[in-house]
C-alpha atoms as a PDB file:
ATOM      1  CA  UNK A   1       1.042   5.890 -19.344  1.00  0.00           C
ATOM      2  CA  UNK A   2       2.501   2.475 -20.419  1.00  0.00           C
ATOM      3  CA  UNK A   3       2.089   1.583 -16.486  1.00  0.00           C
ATOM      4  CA  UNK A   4      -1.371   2.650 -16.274  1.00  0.00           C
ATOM      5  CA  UNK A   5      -2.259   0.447 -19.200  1.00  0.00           C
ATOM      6  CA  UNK A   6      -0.342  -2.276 -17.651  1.00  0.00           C
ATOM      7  CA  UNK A   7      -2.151  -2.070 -14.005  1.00  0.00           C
ATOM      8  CA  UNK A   8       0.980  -1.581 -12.986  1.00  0.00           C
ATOM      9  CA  UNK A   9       0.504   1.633 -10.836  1.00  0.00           C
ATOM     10  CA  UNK A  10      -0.155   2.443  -7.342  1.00  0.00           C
ATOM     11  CA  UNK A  11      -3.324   3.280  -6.352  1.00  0.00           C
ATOM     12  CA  UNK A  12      -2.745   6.877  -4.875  1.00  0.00           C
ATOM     13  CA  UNK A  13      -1.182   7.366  -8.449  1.00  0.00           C
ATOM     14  CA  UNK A  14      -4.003   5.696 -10.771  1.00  0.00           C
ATOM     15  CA  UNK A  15      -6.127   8.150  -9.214  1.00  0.00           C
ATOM     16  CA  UNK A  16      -4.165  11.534  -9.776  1.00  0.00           C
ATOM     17  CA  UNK A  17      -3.818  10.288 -13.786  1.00  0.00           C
ATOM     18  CA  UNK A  18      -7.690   9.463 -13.867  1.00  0.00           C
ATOM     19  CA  UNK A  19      -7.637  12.937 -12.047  1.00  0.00           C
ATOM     20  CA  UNK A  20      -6.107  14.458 -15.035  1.00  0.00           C
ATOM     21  CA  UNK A  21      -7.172  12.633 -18.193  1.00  0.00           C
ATOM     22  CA  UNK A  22     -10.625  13.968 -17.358  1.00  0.00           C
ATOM     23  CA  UNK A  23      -9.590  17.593 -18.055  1.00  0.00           C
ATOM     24  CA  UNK A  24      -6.852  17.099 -20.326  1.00  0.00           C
ATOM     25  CA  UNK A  25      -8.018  15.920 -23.985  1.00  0.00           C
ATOM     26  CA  UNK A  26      -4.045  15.385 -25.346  1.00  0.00           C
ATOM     27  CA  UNK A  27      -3.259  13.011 -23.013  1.00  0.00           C
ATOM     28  CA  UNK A  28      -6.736  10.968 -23.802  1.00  0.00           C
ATOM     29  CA  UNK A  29      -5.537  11.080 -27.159  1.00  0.00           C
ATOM     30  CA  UNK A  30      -2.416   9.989 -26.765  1.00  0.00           C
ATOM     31  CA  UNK A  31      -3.738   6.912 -23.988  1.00  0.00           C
ATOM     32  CA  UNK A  32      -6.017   5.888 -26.928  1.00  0.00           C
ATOM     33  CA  UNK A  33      -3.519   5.771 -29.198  1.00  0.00           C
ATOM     34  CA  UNK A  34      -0.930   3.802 -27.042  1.00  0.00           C
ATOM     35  CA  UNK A  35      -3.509   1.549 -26.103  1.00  0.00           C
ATOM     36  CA  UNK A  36      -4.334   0.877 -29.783  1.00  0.00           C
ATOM     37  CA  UNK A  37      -0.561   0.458 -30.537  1.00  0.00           C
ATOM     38  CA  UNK A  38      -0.091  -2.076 -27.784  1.00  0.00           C
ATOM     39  CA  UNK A  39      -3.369  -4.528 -29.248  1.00  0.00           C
ATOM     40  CA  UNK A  40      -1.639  -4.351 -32.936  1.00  0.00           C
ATOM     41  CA  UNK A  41       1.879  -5.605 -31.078  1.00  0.00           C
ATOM     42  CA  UNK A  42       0.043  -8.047 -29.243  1.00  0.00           C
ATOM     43  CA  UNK A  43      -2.178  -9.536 -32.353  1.00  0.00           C
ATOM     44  CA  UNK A  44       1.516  -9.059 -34.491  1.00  0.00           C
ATOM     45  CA  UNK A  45       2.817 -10.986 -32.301  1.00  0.00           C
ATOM     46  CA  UNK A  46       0.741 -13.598 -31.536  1.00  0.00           C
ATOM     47  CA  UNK A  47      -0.332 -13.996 -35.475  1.00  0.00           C
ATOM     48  CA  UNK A  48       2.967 -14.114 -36.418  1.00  0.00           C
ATOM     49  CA  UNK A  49       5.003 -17.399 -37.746  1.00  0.00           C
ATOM     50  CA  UNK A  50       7.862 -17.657 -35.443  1.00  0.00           C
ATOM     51  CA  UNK A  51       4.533 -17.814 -32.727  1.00  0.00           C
ATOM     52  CA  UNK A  52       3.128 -20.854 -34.130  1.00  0.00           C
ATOM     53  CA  UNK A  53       2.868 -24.175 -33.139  1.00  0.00           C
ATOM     54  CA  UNK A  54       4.857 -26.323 -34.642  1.00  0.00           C
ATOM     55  CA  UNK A  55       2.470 -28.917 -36.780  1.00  0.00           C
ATOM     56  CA  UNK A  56       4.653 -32.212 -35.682  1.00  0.00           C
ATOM     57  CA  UNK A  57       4.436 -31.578 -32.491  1.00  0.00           C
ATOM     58  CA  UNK A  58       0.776 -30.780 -32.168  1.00  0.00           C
ATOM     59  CA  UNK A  59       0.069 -34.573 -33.409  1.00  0.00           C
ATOM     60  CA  UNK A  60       2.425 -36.072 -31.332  1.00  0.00           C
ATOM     61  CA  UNK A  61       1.045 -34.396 -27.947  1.00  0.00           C
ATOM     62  CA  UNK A  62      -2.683 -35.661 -29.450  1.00  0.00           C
ATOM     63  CA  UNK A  63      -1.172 -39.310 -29.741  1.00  0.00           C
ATOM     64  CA  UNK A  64       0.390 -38.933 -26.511  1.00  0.00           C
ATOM     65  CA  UNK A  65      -2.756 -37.620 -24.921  1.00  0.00           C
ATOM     66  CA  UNK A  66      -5.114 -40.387 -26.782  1.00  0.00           C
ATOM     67  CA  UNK A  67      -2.693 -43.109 -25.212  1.00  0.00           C
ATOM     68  CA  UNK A  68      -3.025 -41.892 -21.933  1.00  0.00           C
ATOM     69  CA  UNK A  69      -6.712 -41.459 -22.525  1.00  0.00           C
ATOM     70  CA  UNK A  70      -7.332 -44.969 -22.985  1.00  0.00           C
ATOM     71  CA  UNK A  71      -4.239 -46.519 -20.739  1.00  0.00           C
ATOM     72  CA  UNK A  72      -6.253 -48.773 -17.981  1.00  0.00           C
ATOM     73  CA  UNK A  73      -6.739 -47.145 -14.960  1.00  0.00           C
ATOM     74  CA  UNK A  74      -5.354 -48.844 -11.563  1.00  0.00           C
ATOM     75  CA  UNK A  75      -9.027 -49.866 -10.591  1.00  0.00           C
ATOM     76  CA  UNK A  76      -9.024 -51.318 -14.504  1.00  0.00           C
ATOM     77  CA  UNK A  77      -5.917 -53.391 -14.039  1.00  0.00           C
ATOM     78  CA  UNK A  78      -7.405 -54.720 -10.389  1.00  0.00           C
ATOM     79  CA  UNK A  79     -10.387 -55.466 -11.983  1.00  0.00           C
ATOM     80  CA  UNK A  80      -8.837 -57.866 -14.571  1.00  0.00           C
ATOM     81  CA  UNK A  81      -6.917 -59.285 -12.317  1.00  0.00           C
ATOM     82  CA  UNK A  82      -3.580 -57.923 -13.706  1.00  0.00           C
ATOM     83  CA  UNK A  83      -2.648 -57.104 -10.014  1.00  0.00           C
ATOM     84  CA  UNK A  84      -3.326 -60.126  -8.260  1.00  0.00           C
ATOM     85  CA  UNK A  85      -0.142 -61.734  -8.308  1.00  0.00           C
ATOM     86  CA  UNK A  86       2.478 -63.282  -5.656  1.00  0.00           C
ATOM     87  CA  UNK A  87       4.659 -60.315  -5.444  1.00  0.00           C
ATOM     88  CA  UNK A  88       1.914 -58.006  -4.983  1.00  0.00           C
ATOM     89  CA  UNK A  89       0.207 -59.992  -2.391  1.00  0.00           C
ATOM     90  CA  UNK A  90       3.481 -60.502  -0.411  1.00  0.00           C
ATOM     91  CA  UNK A  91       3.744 -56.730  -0.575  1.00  0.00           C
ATOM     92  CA  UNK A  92       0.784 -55.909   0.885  1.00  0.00           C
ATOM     93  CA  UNK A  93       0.692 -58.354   3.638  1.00  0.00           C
ATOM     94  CA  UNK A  94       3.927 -56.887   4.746  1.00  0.00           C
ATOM     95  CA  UNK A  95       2.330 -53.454   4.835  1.00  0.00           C
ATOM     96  CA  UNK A  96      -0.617 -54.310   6.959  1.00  0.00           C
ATOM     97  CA  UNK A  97       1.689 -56.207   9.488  1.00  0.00           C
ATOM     98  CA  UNK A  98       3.607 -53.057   9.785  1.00  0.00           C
ATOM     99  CA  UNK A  99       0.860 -50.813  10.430  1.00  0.00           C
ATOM    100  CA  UNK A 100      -0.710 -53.584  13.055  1.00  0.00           C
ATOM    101  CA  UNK A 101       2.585 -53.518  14.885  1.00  0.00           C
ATOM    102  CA  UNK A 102       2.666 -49.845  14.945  1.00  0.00           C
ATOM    103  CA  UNK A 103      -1.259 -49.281  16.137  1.00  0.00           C
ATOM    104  CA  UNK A 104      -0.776 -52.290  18.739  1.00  0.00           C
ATOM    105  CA  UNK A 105       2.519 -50.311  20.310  1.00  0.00           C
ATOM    106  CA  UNK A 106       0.430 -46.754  20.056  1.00  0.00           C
ATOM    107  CA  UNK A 107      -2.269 -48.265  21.718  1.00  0.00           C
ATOM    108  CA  UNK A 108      -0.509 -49.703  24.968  1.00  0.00           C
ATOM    109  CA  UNK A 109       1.409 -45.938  25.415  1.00  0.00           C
ATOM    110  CA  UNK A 110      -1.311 -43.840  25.194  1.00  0.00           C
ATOM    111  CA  UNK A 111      -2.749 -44.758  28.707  1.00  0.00           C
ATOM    112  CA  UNK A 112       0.829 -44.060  30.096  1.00  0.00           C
ATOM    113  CA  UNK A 113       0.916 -40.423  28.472  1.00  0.00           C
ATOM    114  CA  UNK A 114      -2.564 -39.748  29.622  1.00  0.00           C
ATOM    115  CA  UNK A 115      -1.840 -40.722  33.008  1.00  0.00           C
ATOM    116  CA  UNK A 116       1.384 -39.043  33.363  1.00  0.00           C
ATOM    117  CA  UNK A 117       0.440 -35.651  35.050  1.00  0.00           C
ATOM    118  CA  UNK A 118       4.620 -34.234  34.917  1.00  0.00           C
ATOM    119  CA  UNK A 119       3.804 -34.608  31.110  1.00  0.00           C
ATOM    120  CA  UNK A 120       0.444 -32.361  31.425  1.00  0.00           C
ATOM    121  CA  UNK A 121       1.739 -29.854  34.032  1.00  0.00           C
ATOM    122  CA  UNK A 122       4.516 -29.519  31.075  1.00  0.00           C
ATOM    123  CA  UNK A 123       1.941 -29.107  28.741  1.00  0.00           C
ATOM    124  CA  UNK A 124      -0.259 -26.813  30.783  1.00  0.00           C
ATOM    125  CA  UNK A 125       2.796 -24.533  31.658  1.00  0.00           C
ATOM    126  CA  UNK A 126       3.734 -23.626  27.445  1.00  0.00           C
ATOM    127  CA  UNK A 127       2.563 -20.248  26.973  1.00  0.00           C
ATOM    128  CA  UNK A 128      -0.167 -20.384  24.584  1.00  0.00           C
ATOM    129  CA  UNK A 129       0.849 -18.752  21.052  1.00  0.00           C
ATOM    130  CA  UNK A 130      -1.282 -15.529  20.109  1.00  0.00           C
ATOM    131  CA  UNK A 131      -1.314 -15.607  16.152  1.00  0.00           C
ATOM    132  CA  UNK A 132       0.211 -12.729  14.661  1.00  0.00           C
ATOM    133  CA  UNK A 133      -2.389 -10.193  12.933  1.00  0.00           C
ATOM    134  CA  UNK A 134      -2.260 -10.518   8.774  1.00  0.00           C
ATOM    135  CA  UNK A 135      -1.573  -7.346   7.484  1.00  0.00           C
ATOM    136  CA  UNK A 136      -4.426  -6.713   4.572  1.00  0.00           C
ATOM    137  CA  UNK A 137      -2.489  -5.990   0.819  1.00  0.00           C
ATOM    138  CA  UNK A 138      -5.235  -2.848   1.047  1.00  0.00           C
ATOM    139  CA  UNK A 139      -3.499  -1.706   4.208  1.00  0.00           C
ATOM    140  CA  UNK A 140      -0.266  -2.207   2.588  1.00  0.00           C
ATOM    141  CA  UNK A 141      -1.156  -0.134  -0.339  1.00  0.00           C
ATOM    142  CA  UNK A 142      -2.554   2.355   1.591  1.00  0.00           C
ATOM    143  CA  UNK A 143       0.562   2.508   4.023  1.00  0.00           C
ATOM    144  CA  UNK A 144       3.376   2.574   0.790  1.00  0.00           C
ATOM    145  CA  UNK A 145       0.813   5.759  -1.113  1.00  0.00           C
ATOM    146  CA  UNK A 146       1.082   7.543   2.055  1.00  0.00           C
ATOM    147  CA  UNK A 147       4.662   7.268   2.856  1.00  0.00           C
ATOM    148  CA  UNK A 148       4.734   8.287  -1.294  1.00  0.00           C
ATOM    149  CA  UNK A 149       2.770  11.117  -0.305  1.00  0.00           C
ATOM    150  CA  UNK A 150       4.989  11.938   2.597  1.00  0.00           C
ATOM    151  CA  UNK A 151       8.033  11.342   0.806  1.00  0.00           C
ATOM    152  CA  UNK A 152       6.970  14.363  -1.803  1.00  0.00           C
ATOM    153  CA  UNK A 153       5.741  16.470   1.248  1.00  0.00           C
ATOM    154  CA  UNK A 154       9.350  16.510   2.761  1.00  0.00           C
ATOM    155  CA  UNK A 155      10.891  17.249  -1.308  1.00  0.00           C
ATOM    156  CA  UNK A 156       8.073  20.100  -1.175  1.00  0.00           C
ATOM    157  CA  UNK A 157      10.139  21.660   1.940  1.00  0.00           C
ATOM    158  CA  UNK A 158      13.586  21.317   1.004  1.00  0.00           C
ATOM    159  CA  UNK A 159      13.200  22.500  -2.730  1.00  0.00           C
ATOM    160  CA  UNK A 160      10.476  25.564  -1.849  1.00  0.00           C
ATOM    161  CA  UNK A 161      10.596  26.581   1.930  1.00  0.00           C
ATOM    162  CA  UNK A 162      14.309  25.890   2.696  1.00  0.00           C
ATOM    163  CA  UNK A 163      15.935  26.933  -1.111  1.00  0.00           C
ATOM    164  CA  UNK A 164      13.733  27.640  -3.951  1.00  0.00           C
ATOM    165  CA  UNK A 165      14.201  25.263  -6.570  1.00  0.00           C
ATOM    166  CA  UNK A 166      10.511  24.489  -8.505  1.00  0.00           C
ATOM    167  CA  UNK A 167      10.641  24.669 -11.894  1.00  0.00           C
ATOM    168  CA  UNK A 168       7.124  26.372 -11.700  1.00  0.00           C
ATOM    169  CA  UNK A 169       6.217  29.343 -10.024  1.00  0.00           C
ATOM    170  CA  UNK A 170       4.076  29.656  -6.801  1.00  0.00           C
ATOM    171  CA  UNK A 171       0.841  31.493  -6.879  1.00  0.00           C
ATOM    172  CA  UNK A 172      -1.558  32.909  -4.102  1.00  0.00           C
ATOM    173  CA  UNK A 173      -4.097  30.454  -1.984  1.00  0.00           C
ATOM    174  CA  UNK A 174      -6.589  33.128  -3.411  1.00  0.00           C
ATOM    175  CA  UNK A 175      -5.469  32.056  -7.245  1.00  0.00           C
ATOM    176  CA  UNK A 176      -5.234  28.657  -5.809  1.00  0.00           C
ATOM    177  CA  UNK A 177      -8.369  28.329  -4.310  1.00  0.00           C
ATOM    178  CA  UNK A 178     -10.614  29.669  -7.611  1.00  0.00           C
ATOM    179  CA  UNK A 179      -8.150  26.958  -9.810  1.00  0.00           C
ATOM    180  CA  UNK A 180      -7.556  23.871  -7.213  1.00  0.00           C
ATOM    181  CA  UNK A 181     -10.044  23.772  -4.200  1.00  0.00           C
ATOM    182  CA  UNK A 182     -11.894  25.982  -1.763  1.00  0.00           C
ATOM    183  CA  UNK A 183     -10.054  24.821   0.608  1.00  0.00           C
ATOM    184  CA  UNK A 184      -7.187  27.228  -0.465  1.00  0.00           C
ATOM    185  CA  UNK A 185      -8.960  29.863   0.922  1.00  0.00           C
ATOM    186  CA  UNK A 186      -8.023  31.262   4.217  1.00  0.00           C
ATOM    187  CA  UNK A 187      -5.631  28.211   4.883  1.00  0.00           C
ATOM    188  CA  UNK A 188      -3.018  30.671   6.108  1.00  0.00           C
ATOM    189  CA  UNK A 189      -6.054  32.239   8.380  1.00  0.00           C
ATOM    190  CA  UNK A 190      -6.686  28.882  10.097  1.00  0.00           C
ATOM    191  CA  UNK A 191      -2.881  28.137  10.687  1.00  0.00           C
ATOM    192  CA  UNK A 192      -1.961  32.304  12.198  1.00  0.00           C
ATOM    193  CA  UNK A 193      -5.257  31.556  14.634  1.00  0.00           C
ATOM    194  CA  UNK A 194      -4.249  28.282  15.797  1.00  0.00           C
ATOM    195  CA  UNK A 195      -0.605  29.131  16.695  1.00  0.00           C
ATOM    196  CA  UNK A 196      -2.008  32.337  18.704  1.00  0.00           C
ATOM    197  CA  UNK A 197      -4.483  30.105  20.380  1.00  0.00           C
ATOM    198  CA  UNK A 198      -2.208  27.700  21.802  1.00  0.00           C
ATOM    199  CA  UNK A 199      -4.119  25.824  24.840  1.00  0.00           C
ATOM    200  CA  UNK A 200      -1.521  26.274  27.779  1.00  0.00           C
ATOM    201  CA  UNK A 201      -1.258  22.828  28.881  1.00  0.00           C
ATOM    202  CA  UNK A 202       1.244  22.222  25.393  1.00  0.00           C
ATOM    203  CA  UNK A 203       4.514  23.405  26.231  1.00  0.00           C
ATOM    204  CA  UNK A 204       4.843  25.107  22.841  1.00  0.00           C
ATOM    205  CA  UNK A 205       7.204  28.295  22.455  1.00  0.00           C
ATOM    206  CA  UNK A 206       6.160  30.949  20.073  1.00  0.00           C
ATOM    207  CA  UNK A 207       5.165  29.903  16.808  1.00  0.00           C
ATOM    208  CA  UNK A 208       5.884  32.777  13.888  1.00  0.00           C
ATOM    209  CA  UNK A 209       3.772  32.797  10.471  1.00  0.00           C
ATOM    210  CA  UNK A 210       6.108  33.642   7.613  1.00  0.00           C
ATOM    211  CA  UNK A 211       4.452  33.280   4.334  1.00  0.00           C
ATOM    212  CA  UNK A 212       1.840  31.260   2.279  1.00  0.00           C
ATOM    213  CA  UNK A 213       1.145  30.311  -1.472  1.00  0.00           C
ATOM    214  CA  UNK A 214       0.766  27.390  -3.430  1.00  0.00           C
ATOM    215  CA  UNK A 215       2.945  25.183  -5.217  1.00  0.00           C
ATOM    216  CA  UNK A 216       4.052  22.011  -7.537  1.00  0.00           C
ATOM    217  CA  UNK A 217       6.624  19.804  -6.451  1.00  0.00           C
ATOM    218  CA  UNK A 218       6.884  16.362  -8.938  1.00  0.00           C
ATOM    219  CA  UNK A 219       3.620  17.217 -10.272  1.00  0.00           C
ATOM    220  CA  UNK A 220       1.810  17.481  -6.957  1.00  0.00           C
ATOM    221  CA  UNK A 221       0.362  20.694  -5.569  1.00  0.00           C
ATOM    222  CA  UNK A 222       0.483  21.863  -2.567  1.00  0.00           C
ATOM    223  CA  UNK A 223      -1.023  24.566  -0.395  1.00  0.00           C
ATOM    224  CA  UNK A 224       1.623  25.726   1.638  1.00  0.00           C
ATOM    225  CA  UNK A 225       2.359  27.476   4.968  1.00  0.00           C
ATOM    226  CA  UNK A 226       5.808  28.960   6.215  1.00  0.00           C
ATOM    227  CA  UNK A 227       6.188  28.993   9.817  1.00  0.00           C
ATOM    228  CA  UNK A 228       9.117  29.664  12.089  1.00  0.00           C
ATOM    229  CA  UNK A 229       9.252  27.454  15.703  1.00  0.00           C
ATOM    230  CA  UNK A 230      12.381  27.801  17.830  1.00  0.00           C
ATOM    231  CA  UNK A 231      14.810  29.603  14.841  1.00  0.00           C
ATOM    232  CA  UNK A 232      13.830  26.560  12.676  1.00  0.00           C
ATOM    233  CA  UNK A 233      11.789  27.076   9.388  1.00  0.00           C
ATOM    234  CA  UNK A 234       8.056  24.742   9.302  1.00  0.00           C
ATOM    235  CA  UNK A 235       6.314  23.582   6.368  1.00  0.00           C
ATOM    236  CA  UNK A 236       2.873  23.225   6.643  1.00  0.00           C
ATOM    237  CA  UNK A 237       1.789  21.439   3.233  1.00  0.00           C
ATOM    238  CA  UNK A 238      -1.399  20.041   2.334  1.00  0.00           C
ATOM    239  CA  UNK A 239      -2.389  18.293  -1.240  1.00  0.00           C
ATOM    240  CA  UNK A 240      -5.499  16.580  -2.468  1.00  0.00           C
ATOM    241  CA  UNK A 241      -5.728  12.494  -1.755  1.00  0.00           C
ATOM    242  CA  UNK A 242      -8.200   9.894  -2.467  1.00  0.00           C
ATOM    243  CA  UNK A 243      -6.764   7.779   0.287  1.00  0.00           C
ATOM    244  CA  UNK A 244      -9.126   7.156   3.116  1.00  0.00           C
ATOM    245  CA  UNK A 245      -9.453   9.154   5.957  1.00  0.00           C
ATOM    246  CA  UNK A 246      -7.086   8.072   9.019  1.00  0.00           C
ATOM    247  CA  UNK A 247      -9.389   7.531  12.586  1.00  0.00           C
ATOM    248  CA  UNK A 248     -10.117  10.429  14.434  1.00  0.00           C
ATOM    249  CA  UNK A 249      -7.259  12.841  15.377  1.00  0.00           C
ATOM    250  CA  UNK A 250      -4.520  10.798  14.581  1.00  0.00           C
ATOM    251  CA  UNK A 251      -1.144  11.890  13.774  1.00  0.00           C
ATOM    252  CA  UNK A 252       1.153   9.913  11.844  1.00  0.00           C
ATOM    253  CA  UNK A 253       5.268  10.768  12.205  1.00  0.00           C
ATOM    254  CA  UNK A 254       7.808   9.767  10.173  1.00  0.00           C
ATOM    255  CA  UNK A 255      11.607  10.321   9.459  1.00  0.00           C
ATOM    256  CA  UNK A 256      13.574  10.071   6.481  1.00  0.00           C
ATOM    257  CA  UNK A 257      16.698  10.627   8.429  1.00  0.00           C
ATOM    258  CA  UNK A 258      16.829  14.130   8.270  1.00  0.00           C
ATOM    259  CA  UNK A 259      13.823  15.878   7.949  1.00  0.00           C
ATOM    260  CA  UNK A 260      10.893  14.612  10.519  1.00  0.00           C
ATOM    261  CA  UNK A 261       7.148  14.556   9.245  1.00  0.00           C
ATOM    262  CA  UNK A 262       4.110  14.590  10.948  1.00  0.00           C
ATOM    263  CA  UNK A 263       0.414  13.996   9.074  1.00  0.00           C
ATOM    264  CA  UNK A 264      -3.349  13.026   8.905  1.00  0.00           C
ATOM    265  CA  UNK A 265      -5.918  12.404   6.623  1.00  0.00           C
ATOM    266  CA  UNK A 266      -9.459  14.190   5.994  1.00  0.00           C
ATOM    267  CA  UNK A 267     -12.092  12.890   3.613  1.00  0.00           C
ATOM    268  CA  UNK A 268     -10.149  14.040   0.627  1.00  0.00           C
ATOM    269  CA  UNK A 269      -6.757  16.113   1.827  1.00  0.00           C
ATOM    270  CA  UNK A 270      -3.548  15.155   3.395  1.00  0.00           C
ATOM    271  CA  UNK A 271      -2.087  17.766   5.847  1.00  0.00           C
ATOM    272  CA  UNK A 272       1.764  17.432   6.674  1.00  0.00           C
ATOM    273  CA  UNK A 273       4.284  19.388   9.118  1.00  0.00           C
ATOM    274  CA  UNK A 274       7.563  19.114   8.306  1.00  0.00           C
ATOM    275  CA  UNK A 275      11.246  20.490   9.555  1.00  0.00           C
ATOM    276  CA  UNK A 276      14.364  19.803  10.771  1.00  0.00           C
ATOM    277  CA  UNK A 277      13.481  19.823  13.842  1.00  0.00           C
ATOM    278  CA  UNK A 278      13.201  16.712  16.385  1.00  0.00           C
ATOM    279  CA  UNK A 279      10.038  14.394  16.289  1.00  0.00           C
ATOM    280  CA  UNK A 280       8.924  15.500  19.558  1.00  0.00           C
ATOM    281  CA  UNK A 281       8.765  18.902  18.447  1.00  0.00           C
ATOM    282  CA  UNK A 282       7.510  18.512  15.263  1.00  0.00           C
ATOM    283  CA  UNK A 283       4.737  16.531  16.567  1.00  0.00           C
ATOM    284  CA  UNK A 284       3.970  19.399  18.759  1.00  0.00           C
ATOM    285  CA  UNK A 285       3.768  21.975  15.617  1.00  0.00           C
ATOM    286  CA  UNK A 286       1.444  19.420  14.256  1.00  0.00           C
ATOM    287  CA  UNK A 287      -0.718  18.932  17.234  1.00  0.00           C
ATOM    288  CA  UNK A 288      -1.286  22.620  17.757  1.00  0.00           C
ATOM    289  CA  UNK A 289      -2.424  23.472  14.132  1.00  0.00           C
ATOM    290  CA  UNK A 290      -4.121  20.128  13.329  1.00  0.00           C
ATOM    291  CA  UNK A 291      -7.695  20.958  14.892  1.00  0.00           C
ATOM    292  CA  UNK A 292      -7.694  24.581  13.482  1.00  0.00           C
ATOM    293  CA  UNK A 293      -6.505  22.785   9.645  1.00  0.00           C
ATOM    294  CA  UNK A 294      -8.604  19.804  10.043  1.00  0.00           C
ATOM    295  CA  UNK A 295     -11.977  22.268  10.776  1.00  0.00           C
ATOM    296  CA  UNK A 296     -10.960  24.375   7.297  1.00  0.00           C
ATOM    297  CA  UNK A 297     -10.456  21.680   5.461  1.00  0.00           C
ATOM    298  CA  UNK A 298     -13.632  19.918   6.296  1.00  0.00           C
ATOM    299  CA  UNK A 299     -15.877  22.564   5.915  1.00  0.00           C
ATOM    300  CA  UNK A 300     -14.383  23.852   2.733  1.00  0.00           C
ATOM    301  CA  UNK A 301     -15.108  19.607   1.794  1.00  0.00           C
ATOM    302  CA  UNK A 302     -18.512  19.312   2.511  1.00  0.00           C
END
């Protein structure tokens, strides 16, 4: 809470606790109450003595200011003729017959370069630099909350699908989907008719449905899907998200050296596959349940 207050969170994460302080009337409390605590430290602190300016100093910064105040400007001293004398003179003089010298030699070369055409072949020949696209702090923010995301995804998989470790109880996409989102429902249905429709241009070996249910992991839920794909247990995990939606079909894949994850983005839902297995054929898991999820999910959004 003390980050929230201090704008110090991400944005994925500023949006789950917004999320939650609407239905949850303790932790409004207690926000109030820190927030009220943190303006009595602040005017305690700034009221106090050991914060004050010290009075001797105050008055001599106001002389020092009032003397510069009124100290006579260059243009004031020129004016008055404070600047017009011998040394001055002799200094400028010797400036301006530098910078003659200087324009007089620039002046007699610059035919020479322009007529040199070695020097312009040279020039023609340098590869012309493309500038490097600037990465937007948005994107940024947007990339680090998903690889968050993803990050939990993969903890989802080790502590629930591979050895049960949640320190809360799963319960059924029908529980879940009356509690946390229609789009609960029938997950599992979507996912056991995409893996028996596989188009046969993917070279994709039988795909076996385990179970499903939903469950927390770090305070994030997620509806989740057990599959089995060449002796290798599948995760197929998918969580609410306020990040925006990712372009078309695209599939993002990353590692975190030993699990592989593969994901998109709908209007409101991230959808991840994750295993052991190598990229390449994780990606393929992915690719042949993504159309089937991405349909469910956006129907059960709109």
């Amino acid at each position: 809470m003390d980050s929230y207050l201090g704008d110090e969170l991400l944005v994925e994460t500023n949006h789950e606790l917004l999320r939650h302080l609407e239905n949850c009337a303790a932790c409004r409390t207690e926000l109030a109450a820190r927030r009220l605590l943190r303006a009595r430290v602040r005017s305690a602190v700034k009221n106090s003595p050991e914060m004050q300016i010290n009075s001797a100093f105050v008055s001599r910064l106001h002389i020092n200011l009032r003397d510069v105040a009124l100290r006579p400007s260059v243009w004031g001293k020129i004016k008055h003729g404070d600047f017009f004398n011998l040394r001055l003179l002799t200094t400028v003089a010797a400036c301006l017959l530098i910078v003659s010298l200087f324009g007089m030699i620039w002046v007699k070369r610059a035919p020479l370069l322009s007529e040199n055409p070695l020097a312009e072949n040279n020039q023609s020949n340098q590869p012309a630099e493309t500038p490097r696209p600037v990465e937007s702090p948005f994107v940024r923010a947007v990339e680090t909350a998903w690889h968050e995301v993803a990050q939990t995804a993969i903890g989802d998989h080790e502590n629930c699908a591979i050895e049960f470790r949640l320190e809360e109880e799963p319960i059924t996409l029908e529980q879940a989907a009356k509690k946390f989102g229609r789009f609960n429902k029938d997950l599992d249905k979507a996912v056991i008719k995409s893996i028996k429709k596989v188009p046969a241009e993917m070279p994709v070996d039988k795909i076996e449905f385990l179970e499903a249910h939903s469950c927390v992991f770090q305070g994030r839920r997620f509806a989740h899907i057990v599959l089995q794909y060449r002796n290798r247990v599948v995760s197929v995990l998918v969580t609410d998200t306020d990040l925006p939606d990712n372009d078309g079909e695209t599939i993002t894949n990353q590692s975190d050296g030993t699990m592989n994850v593969a994901g998109f983005r709908t209007a409101h839902h991230a959808v991840f596959v994750v295993s052991d297995l190598t990229g390449a054929e994780n990606s393929i898991v992915a690719q042949t349940i993504s159309p089937a999820v991405r349909r469910h999910i956006e129907k059960a959004e709109a």
